[in-house]
PDB file of N, CA and C in Angstrom:
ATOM      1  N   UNK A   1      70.394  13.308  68.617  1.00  0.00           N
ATOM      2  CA  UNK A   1      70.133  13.965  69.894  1.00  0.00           C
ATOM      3  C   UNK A   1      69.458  15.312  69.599  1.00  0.00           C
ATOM      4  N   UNK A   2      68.070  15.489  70.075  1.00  0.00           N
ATOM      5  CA  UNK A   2      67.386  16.567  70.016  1.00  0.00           C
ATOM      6  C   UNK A   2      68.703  17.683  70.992  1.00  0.00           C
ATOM      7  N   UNK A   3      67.952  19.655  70.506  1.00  0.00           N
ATOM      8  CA  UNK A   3      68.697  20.441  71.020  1.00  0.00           C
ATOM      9  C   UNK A   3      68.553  20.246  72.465  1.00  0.00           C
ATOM     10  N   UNK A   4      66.911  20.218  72.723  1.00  0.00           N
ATOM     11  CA  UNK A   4      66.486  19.525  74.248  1.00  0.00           C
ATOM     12  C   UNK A   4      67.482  18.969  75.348  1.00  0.00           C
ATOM     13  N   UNK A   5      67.958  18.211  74.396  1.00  0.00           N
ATOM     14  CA  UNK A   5      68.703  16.798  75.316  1.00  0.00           C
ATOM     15  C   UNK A   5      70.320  17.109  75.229  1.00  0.00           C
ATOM     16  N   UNK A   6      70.372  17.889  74.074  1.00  0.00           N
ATOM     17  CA  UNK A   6      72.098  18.848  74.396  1.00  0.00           C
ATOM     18  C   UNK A   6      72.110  19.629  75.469  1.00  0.00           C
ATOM     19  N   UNK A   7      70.996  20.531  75.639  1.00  0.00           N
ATOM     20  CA  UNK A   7      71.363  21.604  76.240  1.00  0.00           C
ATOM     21  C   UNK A   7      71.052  21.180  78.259  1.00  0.00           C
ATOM     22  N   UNK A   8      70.452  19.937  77.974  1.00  0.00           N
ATOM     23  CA  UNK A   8      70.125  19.169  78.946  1.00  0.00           C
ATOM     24  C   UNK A   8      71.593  18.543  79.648  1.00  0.00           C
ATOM     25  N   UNK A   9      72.241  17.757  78.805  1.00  0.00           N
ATOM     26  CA  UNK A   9      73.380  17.809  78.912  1.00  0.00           C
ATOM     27  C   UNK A   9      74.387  18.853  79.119  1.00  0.00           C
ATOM     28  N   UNK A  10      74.044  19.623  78.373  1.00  0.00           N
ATOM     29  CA  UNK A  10      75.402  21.044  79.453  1.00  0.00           C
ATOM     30  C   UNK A  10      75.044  21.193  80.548  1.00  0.00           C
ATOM     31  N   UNK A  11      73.762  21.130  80.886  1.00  0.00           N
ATOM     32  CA  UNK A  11      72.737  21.377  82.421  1.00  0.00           C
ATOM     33  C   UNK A  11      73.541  20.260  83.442  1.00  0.00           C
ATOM     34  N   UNK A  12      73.836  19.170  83.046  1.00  0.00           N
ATOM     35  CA  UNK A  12      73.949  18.366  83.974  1.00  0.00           C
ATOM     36  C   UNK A  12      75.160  18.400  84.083  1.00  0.00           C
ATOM     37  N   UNK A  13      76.120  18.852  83.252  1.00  0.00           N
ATOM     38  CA  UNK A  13      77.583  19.087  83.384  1.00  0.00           C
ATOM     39  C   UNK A  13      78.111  20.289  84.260  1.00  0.00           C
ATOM     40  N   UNK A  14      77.236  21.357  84.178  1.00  0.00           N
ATOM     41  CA  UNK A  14      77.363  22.230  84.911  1.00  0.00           C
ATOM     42  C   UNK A  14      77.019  22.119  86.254  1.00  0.00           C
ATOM     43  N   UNK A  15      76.093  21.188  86.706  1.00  0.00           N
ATOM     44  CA  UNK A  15      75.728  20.975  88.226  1.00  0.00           C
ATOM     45  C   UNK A  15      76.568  20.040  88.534  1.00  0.00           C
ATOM     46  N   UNK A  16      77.001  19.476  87.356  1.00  0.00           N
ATOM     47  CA  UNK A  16      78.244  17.901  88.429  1.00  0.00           C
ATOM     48  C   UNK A  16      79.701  19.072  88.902  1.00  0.00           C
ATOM     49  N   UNK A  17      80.059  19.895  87.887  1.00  0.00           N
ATOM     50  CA  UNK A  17      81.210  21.025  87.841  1.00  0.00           C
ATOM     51  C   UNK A  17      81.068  21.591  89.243  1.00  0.00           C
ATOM     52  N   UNK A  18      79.984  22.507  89.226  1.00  0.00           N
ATOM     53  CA  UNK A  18      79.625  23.417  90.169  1.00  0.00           C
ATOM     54  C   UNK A  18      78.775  23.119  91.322  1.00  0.00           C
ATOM     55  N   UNK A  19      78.165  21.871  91.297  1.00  0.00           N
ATOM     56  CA  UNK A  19      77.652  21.604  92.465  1.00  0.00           C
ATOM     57  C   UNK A  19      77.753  20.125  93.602  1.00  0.00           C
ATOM     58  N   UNK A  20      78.537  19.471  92.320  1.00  0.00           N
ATOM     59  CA  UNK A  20      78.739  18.113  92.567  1.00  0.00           C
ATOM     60  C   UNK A  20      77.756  16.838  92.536  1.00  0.00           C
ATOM     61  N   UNK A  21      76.794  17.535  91.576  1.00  0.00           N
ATOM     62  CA  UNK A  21      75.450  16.835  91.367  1.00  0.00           C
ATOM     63  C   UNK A  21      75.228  16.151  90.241  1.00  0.00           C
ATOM     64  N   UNK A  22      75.014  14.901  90.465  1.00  0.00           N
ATOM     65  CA  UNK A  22      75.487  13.910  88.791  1.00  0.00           C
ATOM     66  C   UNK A  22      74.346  13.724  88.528  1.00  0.00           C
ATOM     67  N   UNK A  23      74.552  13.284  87.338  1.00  0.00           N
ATOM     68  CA  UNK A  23      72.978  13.413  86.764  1.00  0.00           C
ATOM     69  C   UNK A  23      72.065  12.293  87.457  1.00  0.00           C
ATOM     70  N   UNK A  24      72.282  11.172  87.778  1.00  0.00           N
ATOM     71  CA  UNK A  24      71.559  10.009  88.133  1.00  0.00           C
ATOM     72  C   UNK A  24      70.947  10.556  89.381  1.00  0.00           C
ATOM     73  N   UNK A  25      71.075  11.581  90.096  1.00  0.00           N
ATOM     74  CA  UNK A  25      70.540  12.208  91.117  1.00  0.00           C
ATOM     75  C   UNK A  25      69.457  13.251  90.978  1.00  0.00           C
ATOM     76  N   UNK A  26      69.287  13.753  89.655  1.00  0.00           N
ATOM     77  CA  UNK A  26      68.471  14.646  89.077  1.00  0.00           C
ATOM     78  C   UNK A  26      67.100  14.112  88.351  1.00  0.00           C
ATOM     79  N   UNK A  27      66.030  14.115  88.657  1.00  0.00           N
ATOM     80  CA  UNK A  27      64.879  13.304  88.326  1.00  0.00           C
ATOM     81  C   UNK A  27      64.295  15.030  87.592  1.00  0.00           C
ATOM     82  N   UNK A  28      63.285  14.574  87.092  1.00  0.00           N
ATOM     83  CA  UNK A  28      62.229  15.668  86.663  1.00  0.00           C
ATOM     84  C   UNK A  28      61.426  16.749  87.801  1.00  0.00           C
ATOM     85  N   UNK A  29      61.109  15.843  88.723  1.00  0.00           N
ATOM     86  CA  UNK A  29      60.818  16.663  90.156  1.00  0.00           C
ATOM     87  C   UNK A  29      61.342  16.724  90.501  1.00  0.00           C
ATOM     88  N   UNK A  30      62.953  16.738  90.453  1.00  0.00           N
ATOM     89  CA  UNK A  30      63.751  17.449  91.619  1.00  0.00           C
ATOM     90  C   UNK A  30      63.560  19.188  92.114  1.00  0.00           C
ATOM     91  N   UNK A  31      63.137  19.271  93.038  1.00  0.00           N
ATOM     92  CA  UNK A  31      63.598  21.308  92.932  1.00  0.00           C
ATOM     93  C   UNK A  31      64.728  21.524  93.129  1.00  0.00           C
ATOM     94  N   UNK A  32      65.062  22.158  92.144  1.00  0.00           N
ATOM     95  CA  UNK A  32      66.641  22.736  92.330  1.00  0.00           C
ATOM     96  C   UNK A  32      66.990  23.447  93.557  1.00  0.00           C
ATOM     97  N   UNK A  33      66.337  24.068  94.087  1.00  0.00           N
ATOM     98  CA  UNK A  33      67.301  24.741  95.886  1.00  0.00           C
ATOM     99  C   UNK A  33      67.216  23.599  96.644  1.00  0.00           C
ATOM    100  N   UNK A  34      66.583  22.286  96.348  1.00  0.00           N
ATOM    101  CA  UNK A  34      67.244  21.134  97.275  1.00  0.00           C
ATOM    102  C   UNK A  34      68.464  20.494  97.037  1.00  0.00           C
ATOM    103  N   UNK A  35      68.705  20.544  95.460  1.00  0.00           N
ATOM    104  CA  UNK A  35      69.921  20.312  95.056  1.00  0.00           C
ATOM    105  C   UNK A  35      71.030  21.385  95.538  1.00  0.00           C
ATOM    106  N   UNK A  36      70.655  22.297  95.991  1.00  0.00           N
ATOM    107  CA  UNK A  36      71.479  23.330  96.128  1.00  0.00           C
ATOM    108  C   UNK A  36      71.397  24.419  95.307  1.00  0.00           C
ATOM    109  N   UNK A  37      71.000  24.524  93.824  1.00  0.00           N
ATOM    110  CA  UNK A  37      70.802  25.459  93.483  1.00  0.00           C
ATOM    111  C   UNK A  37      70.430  26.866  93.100  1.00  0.00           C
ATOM    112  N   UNK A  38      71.061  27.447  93.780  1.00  0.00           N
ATOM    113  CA  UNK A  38      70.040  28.905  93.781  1.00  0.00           C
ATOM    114  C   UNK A  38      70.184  29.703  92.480  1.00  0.00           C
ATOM    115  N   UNK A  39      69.571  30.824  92.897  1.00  0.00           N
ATOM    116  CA  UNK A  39      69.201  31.838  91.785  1.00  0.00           C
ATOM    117  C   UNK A  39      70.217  32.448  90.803  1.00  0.00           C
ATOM    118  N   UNK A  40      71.438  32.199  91.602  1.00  0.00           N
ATOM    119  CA  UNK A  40      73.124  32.639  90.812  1.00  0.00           C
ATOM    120  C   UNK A  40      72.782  31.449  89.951  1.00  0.00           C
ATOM    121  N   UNK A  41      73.198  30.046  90.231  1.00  0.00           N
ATOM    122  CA  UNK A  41      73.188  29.297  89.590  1.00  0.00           C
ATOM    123  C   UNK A  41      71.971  29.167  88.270  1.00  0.00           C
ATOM    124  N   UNK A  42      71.032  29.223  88.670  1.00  0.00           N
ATOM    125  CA  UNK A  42      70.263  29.184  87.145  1.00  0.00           C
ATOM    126  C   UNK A  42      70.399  30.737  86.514  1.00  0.00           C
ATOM    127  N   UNK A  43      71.117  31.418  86.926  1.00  0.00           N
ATOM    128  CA  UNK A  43      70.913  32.830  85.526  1.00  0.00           C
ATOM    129  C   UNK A  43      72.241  31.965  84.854  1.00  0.00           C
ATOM    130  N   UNK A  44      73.158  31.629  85.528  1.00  0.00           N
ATOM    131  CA  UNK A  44      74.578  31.073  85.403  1.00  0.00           C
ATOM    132  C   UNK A  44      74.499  30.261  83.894  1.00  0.00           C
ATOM    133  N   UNK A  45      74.000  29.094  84.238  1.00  0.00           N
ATOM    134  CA  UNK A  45      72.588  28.220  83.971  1.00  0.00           C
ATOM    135  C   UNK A  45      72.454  28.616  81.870  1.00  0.00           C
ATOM    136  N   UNK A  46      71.424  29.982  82.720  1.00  0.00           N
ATOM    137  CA  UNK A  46      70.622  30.490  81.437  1.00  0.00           C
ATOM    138  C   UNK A  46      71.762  31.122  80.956  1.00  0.00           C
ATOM    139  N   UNK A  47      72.767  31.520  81.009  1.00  0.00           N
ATOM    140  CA  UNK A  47      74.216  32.160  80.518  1.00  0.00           C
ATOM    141  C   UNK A  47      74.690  31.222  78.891  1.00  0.00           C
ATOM    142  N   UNK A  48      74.622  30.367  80.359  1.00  0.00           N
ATOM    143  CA  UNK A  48      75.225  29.050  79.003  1.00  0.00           C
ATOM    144  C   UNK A  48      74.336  28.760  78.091  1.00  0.00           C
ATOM    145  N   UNK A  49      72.969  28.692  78.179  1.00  0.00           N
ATOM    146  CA  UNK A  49      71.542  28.581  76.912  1.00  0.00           C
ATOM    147  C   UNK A  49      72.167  29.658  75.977  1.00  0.00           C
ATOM    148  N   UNK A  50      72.328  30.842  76.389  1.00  0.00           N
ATOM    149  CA  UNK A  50      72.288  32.272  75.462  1.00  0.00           C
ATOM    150  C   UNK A  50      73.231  32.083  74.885  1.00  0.00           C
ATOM    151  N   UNK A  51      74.816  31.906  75.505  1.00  0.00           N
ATOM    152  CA  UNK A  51      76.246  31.887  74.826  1.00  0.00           C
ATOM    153  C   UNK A  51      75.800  30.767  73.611  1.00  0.00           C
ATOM    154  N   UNK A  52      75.795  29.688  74.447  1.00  0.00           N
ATOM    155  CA  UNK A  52      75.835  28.279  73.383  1.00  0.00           C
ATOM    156  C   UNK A  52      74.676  28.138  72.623  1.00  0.00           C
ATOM    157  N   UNK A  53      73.514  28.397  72.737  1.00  0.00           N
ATOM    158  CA  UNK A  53      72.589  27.807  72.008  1.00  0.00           C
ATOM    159  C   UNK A  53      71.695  28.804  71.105  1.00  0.00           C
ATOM    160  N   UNK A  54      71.956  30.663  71.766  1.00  0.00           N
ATOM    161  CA  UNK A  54      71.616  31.713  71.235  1.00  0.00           C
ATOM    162  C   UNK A  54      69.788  32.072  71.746  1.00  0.00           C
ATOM    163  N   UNK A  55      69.597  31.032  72.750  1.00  0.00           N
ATOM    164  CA  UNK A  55      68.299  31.355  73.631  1.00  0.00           C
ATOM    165  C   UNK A  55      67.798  31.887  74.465  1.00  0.00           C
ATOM    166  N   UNK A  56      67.251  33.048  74.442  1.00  0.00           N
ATOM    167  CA  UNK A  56      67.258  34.137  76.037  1.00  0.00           C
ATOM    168  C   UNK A  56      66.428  33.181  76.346  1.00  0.00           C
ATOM    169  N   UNK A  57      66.318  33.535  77.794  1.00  0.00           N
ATOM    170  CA  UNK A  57      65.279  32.959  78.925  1.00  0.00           C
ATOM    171  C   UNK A  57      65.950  34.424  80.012  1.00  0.00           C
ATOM    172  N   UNK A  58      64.441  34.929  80.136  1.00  0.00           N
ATOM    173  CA  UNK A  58      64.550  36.411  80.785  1.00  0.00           C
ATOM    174  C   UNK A  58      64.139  36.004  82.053  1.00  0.00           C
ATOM    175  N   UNK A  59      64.982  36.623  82.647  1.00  0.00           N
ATOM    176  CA  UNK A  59      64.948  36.173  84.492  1.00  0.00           C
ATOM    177  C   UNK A  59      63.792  36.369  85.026  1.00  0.00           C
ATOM    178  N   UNK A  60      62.462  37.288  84.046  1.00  0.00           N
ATOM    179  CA  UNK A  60      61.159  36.829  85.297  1.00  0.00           C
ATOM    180  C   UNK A  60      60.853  35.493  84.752  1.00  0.00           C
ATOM    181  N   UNK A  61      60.655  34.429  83.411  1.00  0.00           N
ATOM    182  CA  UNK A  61      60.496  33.259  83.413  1.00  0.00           C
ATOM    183  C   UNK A  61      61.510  32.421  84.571  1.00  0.00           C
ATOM    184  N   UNK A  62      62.670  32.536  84.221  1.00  0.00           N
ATOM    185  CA  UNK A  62      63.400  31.735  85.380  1.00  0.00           C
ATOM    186  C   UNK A  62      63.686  31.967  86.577  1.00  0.00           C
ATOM    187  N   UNK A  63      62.959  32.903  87.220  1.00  0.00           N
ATOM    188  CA  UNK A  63      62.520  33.086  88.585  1.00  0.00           C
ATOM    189  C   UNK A  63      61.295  31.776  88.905  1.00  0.00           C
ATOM    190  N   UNK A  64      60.544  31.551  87.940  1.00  0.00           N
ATOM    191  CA  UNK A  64      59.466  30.670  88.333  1.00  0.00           C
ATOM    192  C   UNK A  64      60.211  29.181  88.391  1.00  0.00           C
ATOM    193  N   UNK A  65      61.218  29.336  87.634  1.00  0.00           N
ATOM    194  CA  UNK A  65      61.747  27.507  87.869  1.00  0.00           C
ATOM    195  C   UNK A  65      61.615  27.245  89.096  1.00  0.00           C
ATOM    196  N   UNK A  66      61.045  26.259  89.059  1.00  0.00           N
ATOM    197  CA  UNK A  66      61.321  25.520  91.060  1.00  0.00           C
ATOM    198  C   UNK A  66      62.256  24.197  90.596  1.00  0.00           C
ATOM    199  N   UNK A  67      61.870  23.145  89.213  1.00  0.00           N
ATOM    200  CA  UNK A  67      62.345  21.942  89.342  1.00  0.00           C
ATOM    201  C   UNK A  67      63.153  22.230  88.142  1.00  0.00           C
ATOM    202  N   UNK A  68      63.679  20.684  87.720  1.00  0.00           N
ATOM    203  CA  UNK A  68      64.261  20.533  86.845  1.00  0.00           C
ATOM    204  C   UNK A  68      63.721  20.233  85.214  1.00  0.00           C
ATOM    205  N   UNK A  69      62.357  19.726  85.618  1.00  0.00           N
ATOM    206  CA  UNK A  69      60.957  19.716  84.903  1.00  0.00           C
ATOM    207  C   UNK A  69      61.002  21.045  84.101  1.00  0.00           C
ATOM    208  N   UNK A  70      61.082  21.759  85.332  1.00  0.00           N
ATOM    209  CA  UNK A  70      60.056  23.134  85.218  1.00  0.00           C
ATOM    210  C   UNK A  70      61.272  23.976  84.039  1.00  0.00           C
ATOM    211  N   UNK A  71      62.591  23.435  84.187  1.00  0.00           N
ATOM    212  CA  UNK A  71      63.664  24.186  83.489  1.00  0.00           C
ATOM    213  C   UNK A  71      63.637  23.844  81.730  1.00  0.00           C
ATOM    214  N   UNK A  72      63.077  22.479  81.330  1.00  0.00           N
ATOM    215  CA  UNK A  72      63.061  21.792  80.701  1.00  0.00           C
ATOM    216  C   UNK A  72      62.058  22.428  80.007  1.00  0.00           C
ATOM    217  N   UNK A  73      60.995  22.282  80.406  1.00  0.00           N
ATOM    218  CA  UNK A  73      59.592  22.743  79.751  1.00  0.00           C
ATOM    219  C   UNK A  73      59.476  24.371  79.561  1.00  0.00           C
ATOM    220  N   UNK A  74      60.450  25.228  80.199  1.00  0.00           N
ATOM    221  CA  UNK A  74      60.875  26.766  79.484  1.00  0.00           C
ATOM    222  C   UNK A  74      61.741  26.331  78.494  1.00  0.00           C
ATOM    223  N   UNK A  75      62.594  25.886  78.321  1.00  0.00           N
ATOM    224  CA  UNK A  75      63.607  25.688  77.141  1.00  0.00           C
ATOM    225  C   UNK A  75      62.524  24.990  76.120  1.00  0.00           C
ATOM    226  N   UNK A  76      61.788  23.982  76.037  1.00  0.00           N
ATOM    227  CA  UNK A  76      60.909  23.838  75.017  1.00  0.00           C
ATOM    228  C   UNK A  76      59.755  24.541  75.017  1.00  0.00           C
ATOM    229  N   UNK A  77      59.529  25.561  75.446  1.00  0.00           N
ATOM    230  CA  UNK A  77      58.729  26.944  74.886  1.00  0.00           C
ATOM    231  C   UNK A  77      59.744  27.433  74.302  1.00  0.00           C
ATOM    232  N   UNK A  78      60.617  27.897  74.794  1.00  0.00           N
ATOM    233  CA  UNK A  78      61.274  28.790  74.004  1.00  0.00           C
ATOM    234  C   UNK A  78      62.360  28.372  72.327  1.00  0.00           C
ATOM    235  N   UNK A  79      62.256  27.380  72.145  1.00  0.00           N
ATOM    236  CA  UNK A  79      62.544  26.303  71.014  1.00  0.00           C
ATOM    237  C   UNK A  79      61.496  26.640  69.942  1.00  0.00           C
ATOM    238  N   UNK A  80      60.354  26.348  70.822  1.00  0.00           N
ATOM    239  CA  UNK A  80      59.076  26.168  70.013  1.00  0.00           C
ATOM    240  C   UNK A  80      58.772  28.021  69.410  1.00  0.00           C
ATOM    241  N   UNK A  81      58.698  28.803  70.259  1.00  0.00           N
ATOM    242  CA  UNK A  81      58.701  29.807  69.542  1.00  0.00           C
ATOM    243  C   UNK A  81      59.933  30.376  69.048  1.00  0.00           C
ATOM    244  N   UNK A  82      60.860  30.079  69.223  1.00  0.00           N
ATOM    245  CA  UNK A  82      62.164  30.545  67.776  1.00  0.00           C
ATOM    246  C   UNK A  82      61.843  30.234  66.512  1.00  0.00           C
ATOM    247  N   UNK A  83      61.118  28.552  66.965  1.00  0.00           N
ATOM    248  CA  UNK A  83      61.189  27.848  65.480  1.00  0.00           C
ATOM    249  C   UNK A  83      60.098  28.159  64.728  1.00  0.00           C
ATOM    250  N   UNK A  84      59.107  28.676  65.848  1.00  0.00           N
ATOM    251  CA  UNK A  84      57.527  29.481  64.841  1.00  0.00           C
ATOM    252  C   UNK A  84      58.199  30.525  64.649  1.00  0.00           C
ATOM    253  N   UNK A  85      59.113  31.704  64.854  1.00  0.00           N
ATOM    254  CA  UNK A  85      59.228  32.894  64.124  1.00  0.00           C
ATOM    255  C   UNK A  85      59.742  32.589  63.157  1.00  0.00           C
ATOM    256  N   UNK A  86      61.068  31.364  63.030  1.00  0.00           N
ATOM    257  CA  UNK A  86      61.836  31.414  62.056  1.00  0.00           C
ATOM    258  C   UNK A  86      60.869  31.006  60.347  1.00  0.00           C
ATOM    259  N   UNK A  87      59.485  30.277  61.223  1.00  0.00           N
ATOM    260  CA  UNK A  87      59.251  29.382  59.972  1.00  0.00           C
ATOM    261  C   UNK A  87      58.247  30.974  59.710  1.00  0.00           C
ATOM    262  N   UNK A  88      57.381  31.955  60.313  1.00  0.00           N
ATOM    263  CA  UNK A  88      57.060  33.325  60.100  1.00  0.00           C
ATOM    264  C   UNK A  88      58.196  33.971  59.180  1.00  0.00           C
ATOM    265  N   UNK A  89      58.884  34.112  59.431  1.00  0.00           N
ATOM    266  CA  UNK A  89      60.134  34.501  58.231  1.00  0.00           C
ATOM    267  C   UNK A  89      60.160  33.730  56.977  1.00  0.00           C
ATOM    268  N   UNK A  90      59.860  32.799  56.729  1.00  0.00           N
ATOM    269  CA  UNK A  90      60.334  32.113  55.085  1.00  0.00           C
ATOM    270  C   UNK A  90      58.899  32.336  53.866  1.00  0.00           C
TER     271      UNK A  90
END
């Protein structure tokens, strides 16, 4: 299991927890404020990236999330450049 698809998984655990939203209801285009999600919820969200996975995502990027797509494809930017600084370091 890519980190992608972990941290994808806490994502969907946290909206079944807190919003009552299971994953089979969550497509790639979903926008999250139709799911219910607002702006508490994704810093909430990005809380859990930083604690667990050690990934900022700075609230003007995740102001632009609209979907669930859109949440996905910041977390693999931001993957992608950890893993170019880290490999800049060796």
């Amino acid at each position: 299991m890519s980190i992608v698809d972990e941290i994808q998984k806490d994502i969907f655990e946290y909206l079944d927890s807190h919003y009552g939203i299971e994953q089979h209801e969550i497509k790639g285009h979903s926008a999250l404020n139709e799911l219910g999600v607002d702006s508490l919820g994704l810093l909430a969200i990005a809380d859990i990236v930083k604690k667990k996975y050690g990934i900022v995502l700075d609230d003007e990027r995740i102001a632009s999330v609209r979907t669930f797509q859109d949440f996905t494809d910041l977390l693999e930017r931001k993957l992608a450049a950890k893993q170019a600084a880290i490999g800049a370091e060796s």
